[in-house]
C-alpha atoms as a PDB file:
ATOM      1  CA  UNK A   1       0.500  16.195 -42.453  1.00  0.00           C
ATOM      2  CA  UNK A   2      -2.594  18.049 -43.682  1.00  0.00           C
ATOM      3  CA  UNK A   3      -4.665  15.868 -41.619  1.00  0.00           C
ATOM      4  CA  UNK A   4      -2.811  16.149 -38.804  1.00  0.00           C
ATOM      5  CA  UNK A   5      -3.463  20.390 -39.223  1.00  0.00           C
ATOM      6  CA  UNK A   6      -6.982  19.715 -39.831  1.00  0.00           C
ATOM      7  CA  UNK A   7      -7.443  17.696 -36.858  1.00  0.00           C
ATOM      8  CA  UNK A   8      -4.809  20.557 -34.690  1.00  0.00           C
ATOM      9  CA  UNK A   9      -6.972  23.503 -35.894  1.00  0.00           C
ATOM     10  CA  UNK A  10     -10.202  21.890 -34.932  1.00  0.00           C
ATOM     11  CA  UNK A  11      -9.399  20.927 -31.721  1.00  0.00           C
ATOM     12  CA  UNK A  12      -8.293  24.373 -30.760  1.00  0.00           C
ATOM     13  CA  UNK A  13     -11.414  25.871 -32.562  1.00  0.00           C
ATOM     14  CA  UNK A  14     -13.590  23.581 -30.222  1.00  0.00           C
ATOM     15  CA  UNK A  15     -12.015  24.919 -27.749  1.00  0.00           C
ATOM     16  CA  UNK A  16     -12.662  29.236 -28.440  1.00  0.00           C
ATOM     17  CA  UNK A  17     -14.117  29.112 -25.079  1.00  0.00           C
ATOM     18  CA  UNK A  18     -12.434  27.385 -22.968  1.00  0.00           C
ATOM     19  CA  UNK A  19     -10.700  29.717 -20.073  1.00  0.00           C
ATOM     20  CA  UNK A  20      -7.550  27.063 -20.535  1.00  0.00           C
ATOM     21  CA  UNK A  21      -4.739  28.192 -22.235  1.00  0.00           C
ATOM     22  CA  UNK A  22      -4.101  25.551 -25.145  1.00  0.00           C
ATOM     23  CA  UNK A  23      -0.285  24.541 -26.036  1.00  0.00           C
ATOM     24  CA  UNK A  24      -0.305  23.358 -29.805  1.00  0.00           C
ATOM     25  CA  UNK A  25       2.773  21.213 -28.959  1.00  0.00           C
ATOM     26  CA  UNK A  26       0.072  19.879 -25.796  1.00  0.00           C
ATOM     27  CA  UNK A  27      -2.099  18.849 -28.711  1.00  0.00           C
ATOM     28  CA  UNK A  28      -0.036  17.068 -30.760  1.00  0.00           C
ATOM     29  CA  UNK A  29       1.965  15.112 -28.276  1.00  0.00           C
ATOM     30  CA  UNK A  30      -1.695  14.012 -27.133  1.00  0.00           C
ATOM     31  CA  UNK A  31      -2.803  12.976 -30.204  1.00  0.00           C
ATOM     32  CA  UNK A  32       0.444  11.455 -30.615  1.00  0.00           C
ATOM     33  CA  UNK A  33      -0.604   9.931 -27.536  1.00  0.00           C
ATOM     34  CA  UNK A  34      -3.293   7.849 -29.186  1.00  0.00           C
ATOM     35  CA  UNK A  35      -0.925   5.134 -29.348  1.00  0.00           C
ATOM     36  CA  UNK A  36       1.855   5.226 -27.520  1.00  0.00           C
ATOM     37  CA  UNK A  37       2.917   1.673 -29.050  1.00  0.00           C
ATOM     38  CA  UNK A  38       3.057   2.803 -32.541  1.00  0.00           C
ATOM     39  CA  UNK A  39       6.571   3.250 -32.718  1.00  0.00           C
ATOM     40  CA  UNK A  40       7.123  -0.432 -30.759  1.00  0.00           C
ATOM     41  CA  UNK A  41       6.168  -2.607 -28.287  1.00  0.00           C
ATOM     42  CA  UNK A  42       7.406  -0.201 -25.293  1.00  0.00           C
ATOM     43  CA  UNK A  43       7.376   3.431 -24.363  1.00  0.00           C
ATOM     44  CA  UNK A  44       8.885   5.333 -21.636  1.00  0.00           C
ATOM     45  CA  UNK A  45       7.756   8.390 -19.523  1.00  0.00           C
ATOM     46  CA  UNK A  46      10.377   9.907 -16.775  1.00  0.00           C
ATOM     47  CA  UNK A  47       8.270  10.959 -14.180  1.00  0.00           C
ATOM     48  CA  UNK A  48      11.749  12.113 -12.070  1.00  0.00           C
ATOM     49  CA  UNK A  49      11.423  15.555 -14.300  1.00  0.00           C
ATOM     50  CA  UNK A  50       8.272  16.102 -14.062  1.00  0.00           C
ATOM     51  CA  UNK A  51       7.615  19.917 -12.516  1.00  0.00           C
ATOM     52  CA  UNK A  52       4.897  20.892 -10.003  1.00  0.00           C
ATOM     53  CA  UNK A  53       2.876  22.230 -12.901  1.00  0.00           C
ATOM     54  CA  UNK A  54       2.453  18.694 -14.596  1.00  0.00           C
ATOM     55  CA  UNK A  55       1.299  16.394 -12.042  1.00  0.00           C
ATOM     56  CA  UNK A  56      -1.386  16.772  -9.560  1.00  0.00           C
ATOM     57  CA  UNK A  57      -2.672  13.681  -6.838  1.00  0.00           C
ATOM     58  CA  UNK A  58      -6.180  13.416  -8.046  1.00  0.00           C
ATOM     59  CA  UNK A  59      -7.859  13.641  -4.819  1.00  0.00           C
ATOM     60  CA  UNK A  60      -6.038  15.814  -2.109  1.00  0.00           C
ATOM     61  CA  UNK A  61      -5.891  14.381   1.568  1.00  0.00           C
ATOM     62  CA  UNK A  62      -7.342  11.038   0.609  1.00  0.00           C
ATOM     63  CA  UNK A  63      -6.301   8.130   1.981  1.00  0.00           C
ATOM     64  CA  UNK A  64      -6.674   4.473   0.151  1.00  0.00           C
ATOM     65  CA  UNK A  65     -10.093   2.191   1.174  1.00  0.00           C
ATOM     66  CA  UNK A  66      -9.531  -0.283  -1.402  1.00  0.00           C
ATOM     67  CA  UNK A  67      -5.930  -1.085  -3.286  1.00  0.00           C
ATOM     68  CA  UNK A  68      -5.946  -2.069  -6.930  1.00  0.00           C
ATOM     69  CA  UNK A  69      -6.586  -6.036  -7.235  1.00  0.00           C
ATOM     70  CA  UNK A  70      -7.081  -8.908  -5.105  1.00  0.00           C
ATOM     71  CA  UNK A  71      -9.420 -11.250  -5.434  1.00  0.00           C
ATOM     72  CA  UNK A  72     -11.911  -9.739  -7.103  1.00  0.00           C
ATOM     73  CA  UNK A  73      -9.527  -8.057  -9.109  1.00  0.00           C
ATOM     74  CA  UNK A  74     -10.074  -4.389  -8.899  1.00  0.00           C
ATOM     75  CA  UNK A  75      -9.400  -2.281 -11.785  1.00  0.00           C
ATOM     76  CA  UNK A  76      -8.410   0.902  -9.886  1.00  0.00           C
ATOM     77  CA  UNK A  77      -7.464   2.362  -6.046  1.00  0.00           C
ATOM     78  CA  UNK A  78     -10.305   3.749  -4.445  1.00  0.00           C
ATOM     79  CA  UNK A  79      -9.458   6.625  -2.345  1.00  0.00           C
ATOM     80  CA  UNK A  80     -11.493   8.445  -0.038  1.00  0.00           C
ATOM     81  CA  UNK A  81     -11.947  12.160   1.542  1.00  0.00           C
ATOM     82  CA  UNK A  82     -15.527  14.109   2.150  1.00  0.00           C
ATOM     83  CA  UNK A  83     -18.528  14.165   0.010  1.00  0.00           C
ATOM     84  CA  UNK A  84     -18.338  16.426  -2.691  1.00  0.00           C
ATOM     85  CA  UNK A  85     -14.661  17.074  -2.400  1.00  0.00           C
ATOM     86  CA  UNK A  86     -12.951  18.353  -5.340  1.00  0.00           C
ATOM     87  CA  UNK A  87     -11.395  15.922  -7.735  1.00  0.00           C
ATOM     88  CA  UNK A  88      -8.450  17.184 -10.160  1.00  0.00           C
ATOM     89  CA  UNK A  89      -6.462  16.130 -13.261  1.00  0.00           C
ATOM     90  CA  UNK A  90      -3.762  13.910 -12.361  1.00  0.00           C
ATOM     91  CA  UNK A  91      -1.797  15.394 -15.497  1.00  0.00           C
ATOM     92  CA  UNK A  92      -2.453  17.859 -18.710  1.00  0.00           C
ATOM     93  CA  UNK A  93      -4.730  16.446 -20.899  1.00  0.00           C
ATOM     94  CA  UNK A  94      -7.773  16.077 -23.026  1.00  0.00           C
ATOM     95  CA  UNK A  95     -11.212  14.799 -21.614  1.00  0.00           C
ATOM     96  CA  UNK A  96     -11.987  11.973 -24.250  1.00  0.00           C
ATOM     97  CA  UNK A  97     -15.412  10.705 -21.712  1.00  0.00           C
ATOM     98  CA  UNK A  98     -17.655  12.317 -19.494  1.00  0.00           C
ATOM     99  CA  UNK A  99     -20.683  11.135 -18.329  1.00  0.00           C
ATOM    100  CA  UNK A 100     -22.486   7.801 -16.693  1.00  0.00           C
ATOM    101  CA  UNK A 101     -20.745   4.942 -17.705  1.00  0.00           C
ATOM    102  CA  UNK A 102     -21.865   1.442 -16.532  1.00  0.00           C
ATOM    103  CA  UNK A 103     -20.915   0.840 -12.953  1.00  0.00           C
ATOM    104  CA  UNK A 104     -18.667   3.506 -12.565  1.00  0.00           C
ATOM    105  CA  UNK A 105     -21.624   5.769 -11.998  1.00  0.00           C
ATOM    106  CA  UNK A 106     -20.761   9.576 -12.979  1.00  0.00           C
ATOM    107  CA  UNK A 107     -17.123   8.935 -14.791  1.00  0.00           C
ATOM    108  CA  UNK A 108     -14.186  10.937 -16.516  1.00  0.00           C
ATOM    109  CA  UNK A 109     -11.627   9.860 -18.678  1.00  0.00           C
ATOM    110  CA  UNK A 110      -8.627  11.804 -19.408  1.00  0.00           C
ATOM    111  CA  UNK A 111      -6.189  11.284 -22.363  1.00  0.00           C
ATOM    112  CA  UNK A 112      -2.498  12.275 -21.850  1.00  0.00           C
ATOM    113  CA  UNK A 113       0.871  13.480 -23.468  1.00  0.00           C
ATOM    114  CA  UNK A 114       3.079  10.902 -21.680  1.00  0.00           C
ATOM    115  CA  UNK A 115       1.035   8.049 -23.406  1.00  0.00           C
ATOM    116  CA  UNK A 116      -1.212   7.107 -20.080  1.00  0.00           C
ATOM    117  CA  UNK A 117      -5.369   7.484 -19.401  1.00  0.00           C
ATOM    118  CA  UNK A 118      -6.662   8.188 -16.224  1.00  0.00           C
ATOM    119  CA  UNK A 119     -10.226   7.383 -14.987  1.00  0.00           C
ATOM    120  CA  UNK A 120     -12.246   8.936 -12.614  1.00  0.00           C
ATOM    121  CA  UNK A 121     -15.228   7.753 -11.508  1.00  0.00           C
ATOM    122  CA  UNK A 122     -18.879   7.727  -8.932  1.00  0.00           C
ATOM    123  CA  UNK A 123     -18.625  11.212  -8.806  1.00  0.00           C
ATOM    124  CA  UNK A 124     -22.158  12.877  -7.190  1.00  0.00           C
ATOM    125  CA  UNK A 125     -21.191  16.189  -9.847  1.00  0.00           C
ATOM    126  CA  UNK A 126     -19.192  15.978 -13.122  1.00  0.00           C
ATOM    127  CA  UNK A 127     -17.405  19.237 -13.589  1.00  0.00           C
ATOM    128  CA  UNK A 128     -16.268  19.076 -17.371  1.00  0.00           C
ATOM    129  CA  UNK A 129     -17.239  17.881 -21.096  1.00  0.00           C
ATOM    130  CA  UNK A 130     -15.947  15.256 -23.761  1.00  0.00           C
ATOM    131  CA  UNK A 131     -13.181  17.709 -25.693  1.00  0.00           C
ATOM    132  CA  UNK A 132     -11.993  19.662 -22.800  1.00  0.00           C
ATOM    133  CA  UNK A 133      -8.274  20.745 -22.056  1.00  0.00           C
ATOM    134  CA  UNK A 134      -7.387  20.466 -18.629  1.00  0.00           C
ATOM    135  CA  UNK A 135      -4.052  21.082 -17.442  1.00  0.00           C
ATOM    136  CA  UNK A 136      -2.674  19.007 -14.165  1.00  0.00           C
ATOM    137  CA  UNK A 137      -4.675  20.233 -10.935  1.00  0.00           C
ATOM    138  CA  UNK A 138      -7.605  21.335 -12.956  1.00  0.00           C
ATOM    139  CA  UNK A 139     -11.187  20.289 -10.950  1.00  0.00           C
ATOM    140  CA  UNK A 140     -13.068  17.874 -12.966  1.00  0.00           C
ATOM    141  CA  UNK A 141     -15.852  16.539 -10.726  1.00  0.00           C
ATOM    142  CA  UNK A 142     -16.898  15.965  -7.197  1.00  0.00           C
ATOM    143  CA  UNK A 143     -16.351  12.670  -4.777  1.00  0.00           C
ATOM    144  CA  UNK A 144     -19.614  11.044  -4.872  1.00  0.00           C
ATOM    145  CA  UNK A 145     -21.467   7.508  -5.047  1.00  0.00           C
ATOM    146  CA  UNK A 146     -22.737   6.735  -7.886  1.00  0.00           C
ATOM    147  CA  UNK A 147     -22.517   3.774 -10.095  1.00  0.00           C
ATOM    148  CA  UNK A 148     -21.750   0.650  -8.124  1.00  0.00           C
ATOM    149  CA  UNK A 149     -20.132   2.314  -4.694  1.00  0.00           C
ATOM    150  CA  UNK A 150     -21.221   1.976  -1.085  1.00  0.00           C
ATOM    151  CA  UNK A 151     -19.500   5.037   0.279  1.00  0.00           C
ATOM    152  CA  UNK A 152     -18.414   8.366  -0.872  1.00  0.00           C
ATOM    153  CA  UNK A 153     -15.004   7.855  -2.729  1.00  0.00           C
ATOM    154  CA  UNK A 154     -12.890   8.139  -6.094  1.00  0.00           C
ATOM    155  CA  UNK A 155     -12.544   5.438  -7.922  1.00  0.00           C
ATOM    156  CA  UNK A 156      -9.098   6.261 -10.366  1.00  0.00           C
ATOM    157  CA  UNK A 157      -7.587   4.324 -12.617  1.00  0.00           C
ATOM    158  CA  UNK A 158      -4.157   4.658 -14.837  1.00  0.00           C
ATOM    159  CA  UNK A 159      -4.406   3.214 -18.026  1.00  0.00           C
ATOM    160  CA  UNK A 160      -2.462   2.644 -21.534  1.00  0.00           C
ATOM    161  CA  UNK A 161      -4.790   2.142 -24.536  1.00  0.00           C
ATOM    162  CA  UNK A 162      -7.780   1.428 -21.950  1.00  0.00           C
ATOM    163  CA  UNK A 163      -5.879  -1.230 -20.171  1.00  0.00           C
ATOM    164  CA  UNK A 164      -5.661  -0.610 -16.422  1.00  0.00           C
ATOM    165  CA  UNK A 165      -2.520  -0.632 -14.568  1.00  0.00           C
ATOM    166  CA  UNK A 166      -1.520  -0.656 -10.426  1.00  0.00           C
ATOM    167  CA  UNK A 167      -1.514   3.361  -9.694  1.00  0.00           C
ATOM    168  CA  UNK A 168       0.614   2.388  -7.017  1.00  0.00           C
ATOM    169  CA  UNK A 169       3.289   1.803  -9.429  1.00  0.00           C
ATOM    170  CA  UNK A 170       3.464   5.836  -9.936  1.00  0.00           C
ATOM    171  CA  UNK A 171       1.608   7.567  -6.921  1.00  0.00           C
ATOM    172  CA  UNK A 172       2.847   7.152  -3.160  1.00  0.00           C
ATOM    173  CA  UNK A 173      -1.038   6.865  -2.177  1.00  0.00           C
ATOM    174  CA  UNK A 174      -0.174   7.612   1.234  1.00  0.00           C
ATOM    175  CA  UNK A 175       2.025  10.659   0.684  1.00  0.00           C
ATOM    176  CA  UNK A 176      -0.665  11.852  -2.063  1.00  0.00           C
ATOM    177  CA  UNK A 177       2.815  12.138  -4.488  1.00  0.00           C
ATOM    178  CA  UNK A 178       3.920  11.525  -7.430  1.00  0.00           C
ATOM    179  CA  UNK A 179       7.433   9.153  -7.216  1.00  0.00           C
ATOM    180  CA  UNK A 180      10.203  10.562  -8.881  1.00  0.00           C
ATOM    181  CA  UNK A 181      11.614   7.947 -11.151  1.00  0.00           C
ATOM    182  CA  UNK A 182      11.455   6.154 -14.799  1.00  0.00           C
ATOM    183  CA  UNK A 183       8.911   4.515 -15.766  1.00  0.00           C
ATOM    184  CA  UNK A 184       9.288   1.689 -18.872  1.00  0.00           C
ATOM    185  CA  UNK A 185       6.228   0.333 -20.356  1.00  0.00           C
ATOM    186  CA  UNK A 186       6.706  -2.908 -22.260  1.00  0.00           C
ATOM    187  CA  UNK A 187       2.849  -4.408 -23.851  1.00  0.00           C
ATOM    188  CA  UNK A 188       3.661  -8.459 -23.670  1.00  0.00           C
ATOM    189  CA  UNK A 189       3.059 -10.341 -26.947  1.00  0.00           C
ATOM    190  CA  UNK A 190      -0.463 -11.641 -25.047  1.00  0.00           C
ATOM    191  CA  UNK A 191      -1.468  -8.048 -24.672  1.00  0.00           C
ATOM    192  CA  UNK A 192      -0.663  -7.747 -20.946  1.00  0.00           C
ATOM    193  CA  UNK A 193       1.333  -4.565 -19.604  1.00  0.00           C
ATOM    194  CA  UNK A 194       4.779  -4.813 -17.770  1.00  0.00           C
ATOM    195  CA  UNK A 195       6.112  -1.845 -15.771  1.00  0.00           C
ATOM    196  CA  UNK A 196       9.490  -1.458 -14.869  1.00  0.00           C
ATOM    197  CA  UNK A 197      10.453   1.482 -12.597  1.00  0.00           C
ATOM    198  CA  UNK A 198      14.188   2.841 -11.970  1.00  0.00           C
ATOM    199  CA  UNK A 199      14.581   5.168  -9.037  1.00  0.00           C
ATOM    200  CA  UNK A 200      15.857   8.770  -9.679  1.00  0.00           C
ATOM    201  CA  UNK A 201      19.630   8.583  -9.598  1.00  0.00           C
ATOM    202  CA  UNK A 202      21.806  11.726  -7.582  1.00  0.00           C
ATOM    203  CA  UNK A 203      23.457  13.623 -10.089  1.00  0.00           C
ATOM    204  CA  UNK A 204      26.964  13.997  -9.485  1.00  0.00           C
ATOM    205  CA  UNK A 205      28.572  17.084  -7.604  1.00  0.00           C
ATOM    206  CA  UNK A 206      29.938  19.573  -9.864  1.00  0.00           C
END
């Protein structure tokens, strides 16, 4: 417990200057967050109560140029606006990586309450730093083309403990929403994720 309110009071310290209001239950559901298979083998996040204020599509008005997959086995969905288009936090969170990373180019990753990552990457401008708070909708870079890309685009990725996932499975890339239903992630005993959704049921009339 007293390292847990060491590690709660410096992250909020860090933080003195950020114009971001901070939640302390925020920062210990994402450090929670960590590992969201320490408690099991499976976790759950119900996206079908999720308010306006805790989701965001990453890149407004895009539309997908590459899916997650296939045969070369694409890590993420690359979507695609204008250059230098504002990029935003798919969800509240903490910025655990900002900077050039390999062939992503220009690349953010963002840690989150529900238990997921995101990744966003070949951004031409990086609008944030490693330690920020960003709640869902916040800018955090710029579409660009750096790294390994041949055309002006975000590369984003959803993730649990760094291992990628099919966005798809939780965005409606062509609506640019976020689908309204239950979400159960299982890790397999050879490490591999399985995702089982469950549509948002009608509640009964009164």
């Amino acid at each position: 417990m007293l390292l847990l309110s060491l590690v709660l009071t410096a992250s909020l310290h860090a933080q003195d200057d950020e114009p971001t209001d901070i939640d302390e239950w925020q920062v210990l559901k994402v450090e929670a967050a960590r590992d969201p298979f320490a408690n099991g083998n499976q976790f759950t996040i119900n996206f079908a109560n999720y308010t306006v204020e805790e989701w965001h599509y990453p890149l407004p008005g895009a539309h997908v140029i590459s899916p997650f997959g296939g045969a070369r086995r694409h890590a993420g969905t690359d979507v695609k606006t204008h250059p230098n288009d504002t990029i935003r936090a798919a969800f509240p969170g903490e910025v655990i990586l900002s900077g050039p990373h390999y062939g992503y180019g220009n690349c953010v990753i963002m840690r989150h309450a529900n238990g997921l990552e995101t990744l966003y990457s070949h951004h031409s401008k990086i609008l944030v730093r490693v330690g920020q708070w960003l709640q869902a909708g916040d800018p955090l870079a710029l579409e660009g083309r750096t790294g390994r890309a041949t055309t002006d685009h975000l590369h984003f990725e959803t993730r649990v403990r760094g291992k990628a996932f099919d966005s798809a499975l939780i965005f409606d890339h062509e609506a640019n929403q976020l689908i309204p239903q239950v979400v159960v992630i299982t890790r397999q005993p050879n490490g591999a994720l399985k995702i089982t959704r469950e549509s948002r049921k009608e509640q009964p009339a009164e």
